[in-house]
N, C-alpha and C. Protein backbone atom coordinates (compact mmCIF):
# COMPACT_ATOMS: atom_id res chain seq x y z
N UNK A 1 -27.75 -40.33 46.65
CA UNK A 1 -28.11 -41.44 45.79
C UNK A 1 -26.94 -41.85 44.90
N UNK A 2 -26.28 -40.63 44.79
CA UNK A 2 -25.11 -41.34 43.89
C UNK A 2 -23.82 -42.08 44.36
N UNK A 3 -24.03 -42.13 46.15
CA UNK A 3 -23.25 -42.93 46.44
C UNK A 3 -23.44 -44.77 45.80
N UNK A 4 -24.65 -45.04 45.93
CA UNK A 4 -25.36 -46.28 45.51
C UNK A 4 -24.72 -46.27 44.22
N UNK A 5 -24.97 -45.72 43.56
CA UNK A 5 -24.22 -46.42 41.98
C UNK A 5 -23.51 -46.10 42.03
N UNK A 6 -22.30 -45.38 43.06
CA UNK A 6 -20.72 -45.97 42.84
C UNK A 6 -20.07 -47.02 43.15
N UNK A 7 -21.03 -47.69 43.63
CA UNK A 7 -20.60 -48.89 44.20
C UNK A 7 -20.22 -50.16 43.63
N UNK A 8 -19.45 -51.03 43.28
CA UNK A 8 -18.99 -51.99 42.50
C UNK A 8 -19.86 -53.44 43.30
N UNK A 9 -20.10 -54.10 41.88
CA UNK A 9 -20.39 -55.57 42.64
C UNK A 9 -19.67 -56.26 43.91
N UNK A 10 -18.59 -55.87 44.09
CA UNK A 10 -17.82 -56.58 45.17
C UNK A 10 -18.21 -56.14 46.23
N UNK A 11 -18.53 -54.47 45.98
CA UNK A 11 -18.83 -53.91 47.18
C UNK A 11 -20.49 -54.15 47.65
N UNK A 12 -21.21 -54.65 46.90
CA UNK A 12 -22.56 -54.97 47.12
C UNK A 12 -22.34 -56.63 47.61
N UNK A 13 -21.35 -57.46 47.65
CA UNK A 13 -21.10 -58.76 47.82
C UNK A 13 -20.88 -58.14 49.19
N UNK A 14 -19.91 -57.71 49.92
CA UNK A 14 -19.36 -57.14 51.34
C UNK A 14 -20.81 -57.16 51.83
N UNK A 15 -21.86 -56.13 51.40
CA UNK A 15 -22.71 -55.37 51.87
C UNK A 15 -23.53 -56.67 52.35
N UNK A 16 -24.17 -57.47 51.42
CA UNK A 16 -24.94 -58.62 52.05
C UNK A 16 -24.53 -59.40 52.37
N UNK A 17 -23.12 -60.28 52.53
CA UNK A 17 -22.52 -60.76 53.72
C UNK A 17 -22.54 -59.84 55.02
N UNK A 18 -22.74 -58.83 54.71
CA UNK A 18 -22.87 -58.09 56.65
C UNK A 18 -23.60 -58.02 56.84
N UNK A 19 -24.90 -57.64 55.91
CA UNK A 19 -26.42 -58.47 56.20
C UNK A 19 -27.14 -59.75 56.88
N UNK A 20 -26.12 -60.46 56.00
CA UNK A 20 -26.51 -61.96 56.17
C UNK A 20 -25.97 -61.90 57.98
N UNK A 21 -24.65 -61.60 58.51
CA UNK A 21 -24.37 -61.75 59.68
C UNK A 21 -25.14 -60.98 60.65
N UNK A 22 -25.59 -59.75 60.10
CA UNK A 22 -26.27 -59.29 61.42
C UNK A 22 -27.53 -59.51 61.78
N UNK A 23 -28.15 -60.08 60.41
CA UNK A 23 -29.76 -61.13 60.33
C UNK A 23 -29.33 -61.80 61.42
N UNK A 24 -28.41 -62.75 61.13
CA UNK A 24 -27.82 -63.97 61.88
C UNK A 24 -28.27 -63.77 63.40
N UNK A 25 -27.58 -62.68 63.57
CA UNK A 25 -27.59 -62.13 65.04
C UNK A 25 -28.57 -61.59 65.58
N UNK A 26 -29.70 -61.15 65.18
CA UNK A 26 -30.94 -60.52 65.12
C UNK A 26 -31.63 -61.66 65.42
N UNK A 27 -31.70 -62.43 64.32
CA UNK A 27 -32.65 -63.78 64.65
C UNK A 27 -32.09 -65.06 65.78
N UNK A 28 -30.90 -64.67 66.60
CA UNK A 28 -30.52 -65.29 67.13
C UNK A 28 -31.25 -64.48 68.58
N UNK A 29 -31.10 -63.31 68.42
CA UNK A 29 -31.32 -62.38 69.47
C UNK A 29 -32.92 -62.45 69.86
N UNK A 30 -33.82 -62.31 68.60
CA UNK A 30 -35.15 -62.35 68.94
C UNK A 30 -35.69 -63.71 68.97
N UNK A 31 -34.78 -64.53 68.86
CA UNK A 31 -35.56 -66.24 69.10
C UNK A 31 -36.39 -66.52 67.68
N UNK A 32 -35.72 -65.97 66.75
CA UNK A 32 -36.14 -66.72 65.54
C UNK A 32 -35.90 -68.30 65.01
N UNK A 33 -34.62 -68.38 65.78
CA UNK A 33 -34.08 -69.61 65.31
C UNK A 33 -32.88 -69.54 66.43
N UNK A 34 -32.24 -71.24 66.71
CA UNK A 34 -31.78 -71.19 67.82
C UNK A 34 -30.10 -71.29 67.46
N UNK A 35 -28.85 -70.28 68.35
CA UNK A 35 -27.40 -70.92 68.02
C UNK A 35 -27.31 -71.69 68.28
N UNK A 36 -27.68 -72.80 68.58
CA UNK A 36 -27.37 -74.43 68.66
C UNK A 36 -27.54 -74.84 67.15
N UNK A 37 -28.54 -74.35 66.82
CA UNK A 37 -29.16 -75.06 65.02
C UNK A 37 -27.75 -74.49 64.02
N UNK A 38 -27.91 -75.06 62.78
CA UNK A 38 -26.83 -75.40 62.33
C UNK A 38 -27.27 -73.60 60.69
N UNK A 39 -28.00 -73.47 61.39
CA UNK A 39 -28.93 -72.39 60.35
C UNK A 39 -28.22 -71.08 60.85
N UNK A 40 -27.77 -70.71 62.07
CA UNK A 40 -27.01 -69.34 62.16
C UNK A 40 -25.53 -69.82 61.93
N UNK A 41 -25.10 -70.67 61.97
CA UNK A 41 -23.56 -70.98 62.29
C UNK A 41 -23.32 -70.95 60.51
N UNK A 42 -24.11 -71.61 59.48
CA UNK A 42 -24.03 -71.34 57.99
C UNK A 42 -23.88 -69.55 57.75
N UNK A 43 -25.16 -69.60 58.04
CA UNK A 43 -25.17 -67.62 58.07
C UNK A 43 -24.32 -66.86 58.07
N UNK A 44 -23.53 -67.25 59.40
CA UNK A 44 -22.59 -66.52 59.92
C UNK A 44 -21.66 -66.69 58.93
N UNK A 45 -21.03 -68.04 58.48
CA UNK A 45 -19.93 -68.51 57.61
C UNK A 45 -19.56 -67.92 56.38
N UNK A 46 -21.21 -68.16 55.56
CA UNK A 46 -21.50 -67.26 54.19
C UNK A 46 -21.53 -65.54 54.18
N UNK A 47 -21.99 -65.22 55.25
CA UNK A 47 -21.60 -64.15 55.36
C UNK A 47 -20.34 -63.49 55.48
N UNK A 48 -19.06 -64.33 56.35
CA UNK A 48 -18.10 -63.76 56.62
C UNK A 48 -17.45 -64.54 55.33
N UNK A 49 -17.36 -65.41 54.37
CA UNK A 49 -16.74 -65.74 53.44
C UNK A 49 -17.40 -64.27 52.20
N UNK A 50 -18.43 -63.81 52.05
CA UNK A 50 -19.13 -62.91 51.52
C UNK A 50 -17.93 -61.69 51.35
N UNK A 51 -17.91 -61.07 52.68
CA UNK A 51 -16.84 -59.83 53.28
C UNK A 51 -15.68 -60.15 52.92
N UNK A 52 -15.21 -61.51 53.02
CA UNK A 52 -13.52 -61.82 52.82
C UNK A 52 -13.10 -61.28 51.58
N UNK A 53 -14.37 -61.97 50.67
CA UNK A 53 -14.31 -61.86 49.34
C UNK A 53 -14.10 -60.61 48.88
N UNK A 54 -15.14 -60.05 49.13
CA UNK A 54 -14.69 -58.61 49.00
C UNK A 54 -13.88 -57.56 49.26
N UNK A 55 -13.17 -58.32 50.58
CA UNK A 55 -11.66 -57.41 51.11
C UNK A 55 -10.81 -57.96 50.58
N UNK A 56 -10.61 -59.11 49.58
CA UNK A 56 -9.65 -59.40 48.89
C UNK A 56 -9.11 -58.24 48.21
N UNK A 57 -10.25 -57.92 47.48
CA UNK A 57 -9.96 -56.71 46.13
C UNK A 57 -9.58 -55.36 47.01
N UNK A 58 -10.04 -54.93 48.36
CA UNK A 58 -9.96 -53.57 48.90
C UNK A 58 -9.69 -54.18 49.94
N UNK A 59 -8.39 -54.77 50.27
CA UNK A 59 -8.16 -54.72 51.44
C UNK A 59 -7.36 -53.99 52.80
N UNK A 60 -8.21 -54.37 54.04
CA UNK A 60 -8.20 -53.71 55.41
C UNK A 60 -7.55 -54.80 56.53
N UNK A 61 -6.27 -55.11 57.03
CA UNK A 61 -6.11 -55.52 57.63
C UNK A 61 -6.82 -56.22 58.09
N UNK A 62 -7.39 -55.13 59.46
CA UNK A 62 -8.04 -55.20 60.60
C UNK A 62 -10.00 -55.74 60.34
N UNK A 63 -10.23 -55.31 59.13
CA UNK A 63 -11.55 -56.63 58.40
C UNK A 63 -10.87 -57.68 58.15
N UNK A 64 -10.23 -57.69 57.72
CA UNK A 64 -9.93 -59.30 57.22
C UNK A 64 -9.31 -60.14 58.26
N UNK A 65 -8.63 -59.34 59.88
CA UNK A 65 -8.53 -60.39 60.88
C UNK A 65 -9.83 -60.72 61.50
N UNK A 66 -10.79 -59.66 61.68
CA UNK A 66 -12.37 -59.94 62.37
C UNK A 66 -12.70 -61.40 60.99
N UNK A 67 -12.58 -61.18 59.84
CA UNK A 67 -13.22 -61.96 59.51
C UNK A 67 -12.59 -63.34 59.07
N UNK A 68 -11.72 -63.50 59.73
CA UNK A 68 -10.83 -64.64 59.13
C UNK A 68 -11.22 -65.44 60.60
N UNK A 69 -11.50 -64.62 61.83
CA UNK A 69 -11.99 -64.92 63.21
C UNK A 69 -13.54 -65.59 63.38
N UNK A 70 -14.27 -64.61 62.25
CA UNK A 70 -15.76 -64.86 62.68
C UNK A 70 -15.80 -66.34 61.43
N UNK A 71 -15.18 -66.72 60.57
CA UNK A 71 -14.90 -67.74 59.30
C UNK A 71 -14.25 -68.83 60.85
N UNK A 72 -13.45 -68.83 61.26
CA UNK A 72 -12.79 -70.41 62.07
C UNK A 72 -14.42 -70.31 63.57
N UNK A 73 -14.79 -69.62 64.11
CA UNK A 73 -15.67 -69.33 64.95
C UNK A 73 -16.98 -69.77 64.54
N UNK A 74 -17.50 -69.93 63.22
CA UNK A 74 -18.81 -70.27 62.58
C UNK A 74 -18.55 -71.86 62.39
N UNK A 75 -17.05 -71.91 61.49
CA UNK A 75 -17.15 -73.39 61.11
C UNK A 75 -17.08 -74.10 62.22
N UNK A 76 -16.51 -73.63 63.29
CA UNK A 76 -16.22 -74.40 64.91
C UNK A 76 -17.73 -74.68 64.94
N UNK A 77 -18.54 -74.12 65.25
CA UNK A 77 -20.23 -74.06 65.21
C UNK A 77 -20.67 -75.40 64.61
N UNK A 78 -20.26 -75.14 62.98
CA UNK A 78 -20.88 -76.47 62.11
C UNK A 78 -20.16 -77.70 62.75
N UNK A 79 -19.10 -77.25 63.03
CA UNK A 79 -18.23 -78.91 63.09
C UNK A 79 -19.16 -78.92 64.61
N UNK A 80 -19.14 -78.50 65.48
CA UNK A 80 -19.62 -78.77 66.72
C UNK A 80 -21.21 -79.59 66.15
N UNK A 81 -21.94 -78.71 65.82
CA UNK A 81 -23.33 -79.18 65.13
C UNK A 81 -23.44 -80.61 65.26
N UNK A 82 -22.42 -81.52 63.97
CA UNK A 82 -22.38 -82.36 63.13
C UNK A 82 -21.14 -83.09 64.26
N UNK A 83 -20.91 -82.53 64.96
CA UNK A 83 -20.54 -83.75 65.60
C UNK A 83 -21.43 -84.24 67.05
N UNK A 84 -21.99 -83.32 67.46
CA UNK A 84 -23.21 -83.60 68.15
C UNK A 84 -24.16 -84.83 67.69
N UNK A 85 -24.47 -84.58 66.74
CA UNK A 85 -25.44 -85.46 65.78
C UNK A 85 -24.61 -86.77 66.03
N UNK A 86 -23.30 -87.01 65.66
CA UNK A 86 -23.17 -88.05 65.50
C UNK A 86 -22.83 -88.87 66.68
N UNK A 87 -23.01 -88.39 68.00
CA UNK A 87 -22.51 -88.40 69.09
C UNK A 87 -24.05 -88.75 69.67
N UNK A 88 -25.08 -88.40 69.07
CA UNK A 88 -26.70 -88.62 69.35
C UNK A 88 -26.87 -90.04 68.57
N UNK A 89 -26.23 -89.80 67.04
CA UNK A 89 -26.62 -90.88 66.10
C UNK A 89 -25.91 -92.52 67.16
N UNK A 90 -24.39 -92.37 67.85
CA UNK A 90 -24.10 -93.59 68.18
C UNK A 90 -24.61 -94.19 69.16
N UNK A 91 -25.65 -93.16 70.55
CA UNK A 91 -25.66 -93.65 71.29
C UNK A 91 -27.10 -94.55 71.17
């Protein structure tokens, strides 16, 4: 138990950004919601901006290339999203 309260806010910021991503992936996995929708590709984003944040202060290389990867890979997602839409909106 006393690992839990050694833990610093930053490190509880990390913790639910890896939450938030593996929800992501869970609910992508069990058909909660679909990767086309613009609802896991956010997830994913906030989550891996979440972790960045937190490897700022303790940083790991090799986290911060996964997540500088899964950050251009999510927003690719949104931009794809939103340009779909508008590619629906002209025709």
């Amino acid at each position: 138990m006393s690992f839990i309260y050694s833990l610093s806010f930053l490190d509880w910021v990390g913790i639910i950004g890896s939450l938030m991503i593996a929800g992501g992936y869970y609910g992508v996995s069990n058909n909660y919601f679909s990767p086309e929708k613009l609802t896991y590709h956010l997830i994913n984003l906030v989550g891996s901006l979440l972790i960045l944040l937190s490897l700022y202060f303790k940083p790991n290389p090799g986290a911060i290339l996964i997540e500088l990867l899964w950050i251009f890979i999510a927003s690719l997602g949104v931009y794809n999203y939103f340009r779909k839409i508008d590619n629906f909106k002209s025709n």
